[in-house]
PDB file of N, CA and C in Angstrom:
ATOM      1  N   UNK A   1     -20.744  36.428  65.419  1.00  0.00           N
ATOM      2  CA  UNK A   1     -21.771  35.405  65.320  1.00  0.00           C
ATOM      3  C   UNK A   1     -21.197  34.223  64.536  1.00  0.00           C
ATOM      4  N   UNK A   2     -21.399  33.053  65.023  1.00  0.00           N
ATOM      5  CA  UNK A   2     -21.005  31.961  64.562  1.00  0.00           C
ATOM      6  C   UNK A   2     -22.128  30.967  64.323  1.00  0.00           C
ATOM      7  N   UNK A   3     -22.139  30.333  62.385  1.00  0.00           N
ATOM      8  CA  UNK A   3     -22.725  29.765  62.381  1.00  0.00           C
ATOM      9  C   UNK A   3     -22.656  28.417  62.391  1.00  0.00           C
ATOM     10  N   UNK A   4     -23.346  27.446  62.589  1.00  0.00           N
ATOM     11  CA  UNK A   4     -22.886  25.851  62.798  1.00  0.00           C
ATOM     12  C   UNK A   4     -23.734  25.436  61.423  1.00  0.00           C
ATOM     13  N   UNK A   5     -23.287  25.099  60.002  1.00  0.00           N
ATOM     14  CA  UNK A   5     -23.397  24.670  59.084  1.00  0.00           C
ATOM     15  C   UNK A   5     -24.281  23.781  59.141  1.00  0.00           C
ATOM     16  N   UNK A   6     -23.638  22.536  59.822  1.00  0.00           N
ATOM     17  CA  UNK A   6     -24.235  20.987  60.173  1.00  0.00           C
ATOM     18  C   UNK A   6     -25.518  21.356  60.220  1.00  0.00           C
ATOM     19  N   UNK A   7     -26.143  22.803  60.970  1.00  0.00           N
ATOM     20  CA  UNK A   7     -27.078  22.093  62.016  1.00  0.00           C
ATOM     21  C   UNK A   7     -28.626  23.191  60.716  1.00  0.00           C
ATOM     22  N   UNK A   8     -28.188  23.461  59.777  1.00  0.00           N
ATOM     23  CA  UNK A   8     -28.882  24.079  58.594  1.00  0.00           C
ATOM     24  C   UNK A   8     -29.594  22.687  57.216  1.00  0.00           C
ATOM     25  N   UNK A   9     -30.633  22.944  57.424  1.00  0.00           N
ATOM     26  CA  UNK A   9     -31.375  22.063  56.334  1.00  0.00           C
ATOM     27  C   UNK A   9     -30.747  22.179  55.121  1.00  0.00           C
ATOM     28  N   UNK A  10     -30.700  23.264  54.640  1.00  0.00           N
ATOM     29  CA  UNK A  10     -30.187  24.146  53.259  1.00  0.00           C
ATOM     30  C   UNK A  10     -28.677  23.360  53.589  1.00  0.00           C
ATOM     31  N   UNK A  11     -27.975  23.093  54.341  1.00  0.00           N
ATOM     32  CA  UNK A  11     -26.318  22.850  54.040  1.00  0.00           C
ATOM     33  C   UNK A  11     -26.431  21.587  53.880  1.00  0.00           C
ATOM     34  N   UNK A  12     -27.452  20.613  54.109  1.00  0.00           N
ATOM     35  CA  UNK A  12     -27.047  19.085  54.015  1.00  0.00           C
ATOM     36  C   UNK A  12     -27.571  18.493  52.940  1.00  0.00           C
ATOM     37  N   UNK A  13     -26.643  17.461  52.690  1.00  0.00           N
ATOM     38  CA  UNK A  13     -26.338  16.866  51.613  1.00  0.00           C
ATOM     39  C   UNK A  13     -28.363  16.291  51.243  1.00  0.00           C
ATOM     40  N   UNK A  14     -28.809  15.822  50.183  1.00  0.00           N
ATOM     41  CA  UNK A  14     -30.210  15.624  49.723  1.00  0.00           C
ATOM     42  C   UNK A  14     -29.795  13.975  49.470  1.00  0.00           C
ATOM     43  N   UNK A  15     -30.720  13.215  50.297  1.00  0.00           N
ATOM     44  CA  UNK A  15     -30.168  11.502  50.047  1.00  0.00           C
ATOM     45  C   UNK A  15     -31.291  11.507  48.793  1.00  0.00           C
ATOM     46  N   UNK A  16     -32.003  11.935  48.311  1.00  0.00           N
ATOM     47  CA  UNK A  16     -32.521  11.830  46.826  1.00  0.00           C
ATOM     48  C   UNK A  16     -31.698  11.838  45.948  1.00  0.00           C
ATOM     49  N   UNK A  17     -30.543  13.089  45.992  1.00  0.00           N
ATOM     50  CA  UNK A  17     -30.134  13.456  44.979  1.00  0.00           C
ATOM     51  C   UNK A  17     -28.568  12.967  45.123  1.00  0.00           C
ATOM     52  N   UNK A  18     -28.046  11.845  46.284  1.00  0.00           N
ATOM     53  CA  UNK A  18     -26.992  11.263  46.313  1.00  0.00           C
ATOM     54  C   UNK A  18     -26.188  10.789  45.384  1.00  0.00           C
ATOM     55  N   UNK A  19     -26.879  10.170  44.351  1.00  0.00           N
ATOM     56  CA  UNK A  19     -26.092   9.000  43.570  1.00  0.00           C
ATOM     57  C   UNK A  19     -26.606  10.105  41.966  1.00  0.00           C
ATOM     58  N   UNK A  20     -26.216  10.861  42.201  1.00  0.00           N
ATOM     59  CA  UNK A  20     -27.208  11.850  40.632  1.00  0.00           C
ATOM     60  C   UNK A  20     -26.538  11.685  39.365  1.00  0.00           C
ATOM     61  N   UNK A  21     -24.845  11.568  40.395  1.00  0.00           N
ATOM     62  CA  UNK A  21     -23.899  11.366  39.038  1.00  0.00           C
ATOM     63  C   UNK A  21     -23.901  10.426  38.435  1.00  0.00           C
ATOM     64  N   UNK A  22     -24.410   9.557  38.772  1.00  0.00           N
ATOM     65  CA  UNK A  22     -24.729   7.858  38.153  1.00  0.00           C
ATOM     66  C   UNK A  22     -25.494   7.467  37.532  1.00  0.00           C
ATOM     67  N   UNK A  23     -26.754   8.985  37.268  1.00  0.00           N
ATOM     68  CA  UNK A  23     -27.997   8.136  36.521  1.00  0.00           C
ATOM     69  C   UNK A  23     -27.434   8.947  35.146  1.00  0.00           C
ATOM     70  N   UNK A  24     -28.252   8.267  33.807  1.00  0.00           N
ATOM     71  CA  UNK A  24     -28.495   9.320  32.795  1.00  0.00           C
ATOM     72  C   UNK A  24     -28.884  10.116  32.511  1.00  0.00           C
ATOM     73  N   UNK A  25     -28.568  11.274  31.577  1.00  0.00           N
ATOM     74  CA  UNK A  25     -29.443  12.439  31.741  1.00  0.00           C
ATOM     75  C   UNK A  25     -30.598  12.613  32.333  1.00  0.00           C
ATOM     76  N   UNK A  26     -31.578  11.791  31.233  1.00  0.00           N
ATOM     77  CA  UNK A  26     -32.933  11.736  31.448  1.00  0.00           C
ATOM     78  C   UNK A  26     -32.748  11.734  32.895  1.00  0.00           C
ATOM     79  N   UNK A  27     -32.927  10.585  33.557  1.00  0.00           N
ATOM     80  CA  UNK A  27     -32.979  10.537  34.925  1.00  0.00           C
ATOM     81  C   UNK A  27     -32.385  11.345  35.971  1.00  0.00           C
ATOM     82  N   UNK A  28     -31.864  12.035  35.548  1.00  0.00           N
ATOM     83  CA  UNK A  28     -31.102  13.132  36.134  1.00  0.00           C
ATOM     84  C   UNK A  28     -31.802  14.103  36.253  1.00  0.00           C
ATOM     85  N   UNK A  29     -32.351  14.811  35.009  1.00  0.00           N
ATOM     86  CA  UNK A  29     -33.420  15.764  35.010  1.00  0.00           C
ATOM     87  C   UNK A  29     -34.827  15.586  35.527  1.00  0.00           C
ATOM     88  N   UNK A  30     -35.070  14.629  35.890  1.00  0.00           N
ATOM     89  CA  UNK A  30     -36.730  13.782  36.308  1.00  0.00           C
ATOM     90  C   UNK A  30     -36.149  14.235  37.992  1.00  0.00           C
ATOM     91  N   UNK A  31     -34.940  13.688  38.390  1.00  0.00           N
ATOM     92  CA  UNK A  31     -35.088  13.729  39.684  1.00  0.00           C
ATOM     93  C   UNK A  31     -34.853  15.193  40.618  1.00  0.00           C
ATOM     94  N   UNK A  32     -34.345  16.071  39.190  1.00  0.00           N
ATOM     95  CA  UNK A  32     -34.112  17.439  39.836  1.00  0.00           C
ATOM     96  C   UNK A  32     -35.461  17.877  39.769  1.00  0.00           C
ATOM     97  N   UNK A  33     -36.383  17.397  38.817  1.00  0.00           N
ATOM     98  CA  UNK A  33     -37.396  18.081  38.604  1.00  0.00           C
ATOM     99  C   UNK A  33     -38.399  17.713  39.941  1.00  0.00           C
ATOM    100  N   UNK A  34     -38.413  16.486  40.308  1.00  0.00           N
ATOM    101  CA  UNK A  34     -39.386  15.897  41.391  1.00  0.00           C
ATOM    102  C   UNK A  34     -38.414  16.639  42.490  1.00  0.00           C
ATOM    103  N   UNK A  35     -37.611  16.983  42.726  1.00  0.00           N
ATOM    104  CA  UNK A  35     -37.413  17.904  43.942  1.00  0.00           C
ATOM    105  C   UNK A  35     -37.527  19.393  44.024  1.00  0.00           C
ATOM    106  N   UNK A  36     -37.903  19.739  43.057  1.00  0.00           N
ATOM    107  CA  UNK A  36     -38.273  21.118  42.572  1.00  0.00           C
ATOM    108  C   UNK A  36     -39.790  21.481  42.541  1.00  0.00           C
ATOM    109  N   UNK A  37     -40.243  20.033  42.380  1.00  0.00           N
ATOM    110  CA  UNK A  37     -41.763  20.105  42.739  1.00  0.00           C
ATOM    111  C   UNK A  37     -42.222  20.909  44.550  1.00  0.00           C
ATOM    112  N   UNK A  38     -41.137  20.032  45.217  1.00  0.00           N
ATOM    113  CA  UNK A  38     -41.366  20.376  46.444  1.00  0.00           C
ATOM    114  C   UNK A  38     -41.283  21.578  46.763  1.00  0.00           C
ATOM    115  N   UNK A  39     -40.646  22.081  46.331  1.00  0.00           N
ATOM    116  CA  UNK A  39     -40.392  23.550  46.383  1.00  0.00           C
ATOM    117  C   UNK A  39     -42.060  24.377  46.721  1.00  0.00           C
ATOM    118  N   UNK A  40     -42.676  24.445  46.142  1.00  0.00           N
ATOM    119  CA  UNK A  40     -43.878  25.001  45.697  1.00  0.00           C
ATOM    120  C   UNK A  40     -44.619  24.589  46.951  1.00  0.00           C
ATOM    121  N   UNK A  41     -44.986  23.333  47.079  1.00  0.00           N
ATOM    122  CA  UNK A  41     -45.709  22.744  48.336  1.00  0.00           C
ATOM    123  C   UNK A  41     -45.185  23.443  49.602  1.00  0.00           C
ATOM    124  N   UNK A  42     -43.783  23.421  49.739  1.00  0.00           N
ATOM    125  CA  UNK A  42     -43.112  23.820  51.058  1.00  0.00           C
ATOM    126  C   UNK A  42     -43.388  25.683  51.116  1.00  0.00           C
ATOM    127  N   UNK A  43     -43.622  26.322  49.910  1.00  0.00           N
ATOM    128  CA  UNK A  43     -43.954  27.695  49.994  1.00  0.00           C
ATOM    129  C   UNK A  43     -45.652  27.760  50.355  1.00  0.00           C
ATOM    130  N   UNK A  44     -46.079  26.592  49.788  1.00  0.00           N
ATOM    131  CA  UNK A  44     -47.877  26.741  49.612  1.00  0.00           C
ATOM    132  C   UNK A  44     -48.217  26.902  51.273  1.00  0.00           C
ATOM    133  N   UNK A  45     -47.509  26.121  51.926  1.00  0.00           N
ATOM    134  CA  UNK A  45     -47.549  26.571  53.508  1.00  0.00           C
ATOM    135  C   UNK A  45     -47.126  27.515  54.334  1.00  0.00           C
ATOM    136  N   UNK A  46     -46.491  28.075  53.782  1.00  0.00           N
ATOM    137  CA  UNK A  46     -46.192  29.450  54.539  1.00  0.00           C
ATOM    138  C   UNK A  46     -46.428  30.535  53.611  1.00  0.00           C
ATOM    139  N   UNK A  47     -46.775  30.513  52.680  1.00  0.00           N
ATOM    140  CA  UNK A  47     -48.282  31.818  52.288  1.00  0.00           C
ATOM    141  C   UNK A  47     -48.687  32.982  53.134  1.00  0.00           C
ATOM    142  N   UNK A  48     -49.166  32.565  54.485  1.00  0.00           N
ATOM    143  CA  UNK A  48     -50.039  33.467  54.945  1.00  0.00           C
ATOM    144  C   UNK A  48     -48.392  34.376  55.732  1.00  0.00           C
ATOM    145  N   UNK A  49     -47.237  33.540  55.859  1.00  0.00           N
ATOM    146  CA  UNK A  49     -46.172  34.383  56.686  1.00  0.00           C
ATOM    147  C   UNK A  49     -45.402  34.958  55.763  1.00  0.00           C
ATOM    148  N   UNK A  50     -45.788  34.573  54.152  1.00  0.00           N
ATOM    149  CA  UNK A  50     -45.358  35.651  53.425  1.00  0.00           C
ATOM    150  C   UNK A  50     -45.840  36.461  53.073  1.00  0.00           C
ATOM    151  N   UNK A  51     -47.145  36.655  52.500  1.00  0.00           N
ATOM    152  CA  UNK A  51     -48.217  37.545  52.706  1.00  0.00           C
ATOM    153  C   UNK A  51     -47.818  38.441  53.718  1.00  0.00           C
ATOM    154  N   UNK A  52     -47.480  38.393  55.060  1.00  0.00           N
ATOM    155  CA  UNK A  52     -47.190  39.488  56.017  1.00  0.00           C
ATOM    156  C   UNK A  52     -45.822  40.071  56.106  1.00  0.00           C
ATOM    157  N   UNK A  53     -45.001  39.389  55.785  1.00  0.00           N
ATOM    158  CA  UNK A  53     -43.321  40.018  55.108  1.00  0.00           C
ATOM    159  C   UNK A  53     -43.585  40.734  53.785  1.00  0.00           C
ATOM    160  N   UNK A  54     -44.460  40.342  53.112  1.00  0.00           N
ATOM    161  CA  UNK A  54     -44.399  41.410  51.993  1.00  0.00           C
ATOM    162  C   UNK A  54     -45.323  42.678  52.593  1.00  0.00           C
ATOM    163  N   UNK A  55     -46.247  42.322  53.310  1.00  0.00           N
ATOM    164  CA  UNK A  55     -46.912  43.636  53.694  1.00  0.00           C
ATOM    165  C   UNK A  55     -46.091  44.569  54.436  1.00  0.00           C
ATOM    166  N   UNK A  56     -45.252  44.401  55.664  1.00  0.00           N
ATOM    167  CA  UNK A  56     -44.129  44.948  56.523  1.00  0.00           C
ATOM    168  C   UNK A  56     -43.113  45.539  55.860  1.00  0.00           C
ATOM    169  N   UNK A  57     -42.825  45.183  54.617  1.00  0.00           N
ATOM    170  CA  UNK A  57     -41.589  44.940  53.761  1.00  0.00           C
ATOM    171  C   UNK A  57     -42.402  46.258  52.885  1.00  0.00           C
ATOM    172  N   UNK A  58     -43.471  46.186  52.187  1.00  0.00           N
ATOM    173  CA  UNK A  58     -43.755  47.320  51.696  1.00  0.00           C
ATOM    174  C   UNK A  58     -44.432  48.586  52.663  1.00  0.00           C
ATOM    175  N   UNK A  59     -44.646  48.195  53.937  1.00  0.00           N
ATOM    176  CA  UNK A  59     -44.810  49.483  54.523  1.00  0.00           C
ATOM    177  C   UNK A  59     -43.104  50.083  55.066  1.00  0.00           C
ATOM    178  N   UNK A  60     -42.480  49.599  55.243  1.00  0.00           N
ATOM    179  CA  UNK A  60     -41.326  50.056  55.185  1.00  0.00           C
ATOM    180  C   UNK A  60     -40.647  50.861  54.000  1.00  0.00           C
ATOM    181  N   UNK A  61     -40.689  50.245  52.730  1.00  0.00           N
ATOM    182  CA  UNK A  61     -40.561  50.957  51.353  1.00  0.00           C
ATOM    183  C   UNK A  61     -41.299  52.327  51.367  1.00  0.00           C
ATOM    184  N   UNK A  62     -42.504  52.332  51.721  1.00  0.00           N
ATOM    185  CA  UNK A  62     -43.401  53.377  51.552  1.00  0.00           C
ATOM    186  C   UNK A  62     -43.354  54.275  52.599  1.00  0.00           C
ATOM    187  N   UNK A  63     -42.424  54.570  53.337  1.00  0.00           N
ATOM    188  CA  UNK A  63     -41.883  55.089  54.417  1.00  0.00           C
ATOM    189  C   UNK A  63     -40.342  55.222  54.522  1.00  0.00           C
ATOM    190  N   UNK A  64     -39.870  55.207  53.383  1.00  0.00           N
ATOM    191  CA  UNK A  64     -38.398  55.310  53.379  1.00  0.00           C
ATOM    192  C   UNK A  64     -37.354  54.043  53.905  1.00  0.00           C
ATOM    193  N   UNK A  65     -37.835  53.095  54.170  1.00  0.00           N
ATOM    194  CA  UNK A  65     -37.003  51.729  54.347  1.00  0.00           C
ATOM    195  C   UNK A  65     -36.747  51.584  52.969  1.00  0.00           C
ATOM    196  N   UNK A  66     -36.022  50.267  53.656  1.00  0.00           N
ATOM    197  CA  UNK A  66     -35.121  49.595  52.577  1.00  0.00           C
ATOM    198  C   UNK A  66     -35.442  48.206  52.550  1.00  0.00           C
ATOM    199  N   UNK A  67     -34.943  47.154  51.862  1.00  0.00           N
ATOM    200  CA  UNK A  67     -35.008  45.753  52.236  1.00  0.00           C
ATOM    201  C   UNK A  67     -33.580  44.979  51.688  1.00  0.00           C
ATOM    202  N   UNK A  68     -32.863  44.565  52.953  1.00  0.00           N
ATOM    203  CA  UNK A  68     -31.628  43.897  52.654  1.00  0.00           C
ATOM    204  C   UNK A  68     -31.181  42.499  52.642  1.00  0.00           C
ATOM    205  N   UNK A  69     -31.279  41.723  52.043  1.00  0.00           N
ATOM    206  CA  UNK A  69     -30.998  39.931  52.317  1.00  0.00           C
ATOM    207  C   UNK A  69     -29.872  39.666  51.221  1.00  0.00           C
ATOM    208  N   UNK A  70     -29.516  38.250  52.175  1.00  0.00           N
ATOM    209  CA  UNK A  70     -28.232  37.696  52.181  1.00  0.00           C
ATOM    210  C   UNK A  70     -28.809  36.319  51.770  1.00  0.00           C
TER     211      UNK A  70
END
């Protein structure tokens, strides 16, 4: 299996966080923090499809599965 890097959200570069080395601390930490915000929002929407991976995920446990990630 071959993966194509490019074509992954998670592998590309963040044009927010482009120029990071250039600001000052402070500003440095403000802008990691406002993208860390997002974080939360982008989980607040898929809730209900984690809600059902954890349910699958513990009926598997409770039945002798396992759970493996990379």
């Amino acid at each position: 299996m071959e993966l194509n890097l490019k074509q992954m959200i998670t592998e590309n570069r963040n044009k927010n966080t482009m120029n990071i080395d250039l600001l000052d601390t402070l500003e440095m930490v403000k802008v990691i923090n406002d993208e860390d915000k997002k974080v939360a929002l982008a989980v607040e929407k898929e809730l209900e499809n984690i809600a059902k991976a954890i349910d699958k995920i513990s009926y598997a446990f409770l039945n002798g599965g396992r759970l493996i990630y990379i």
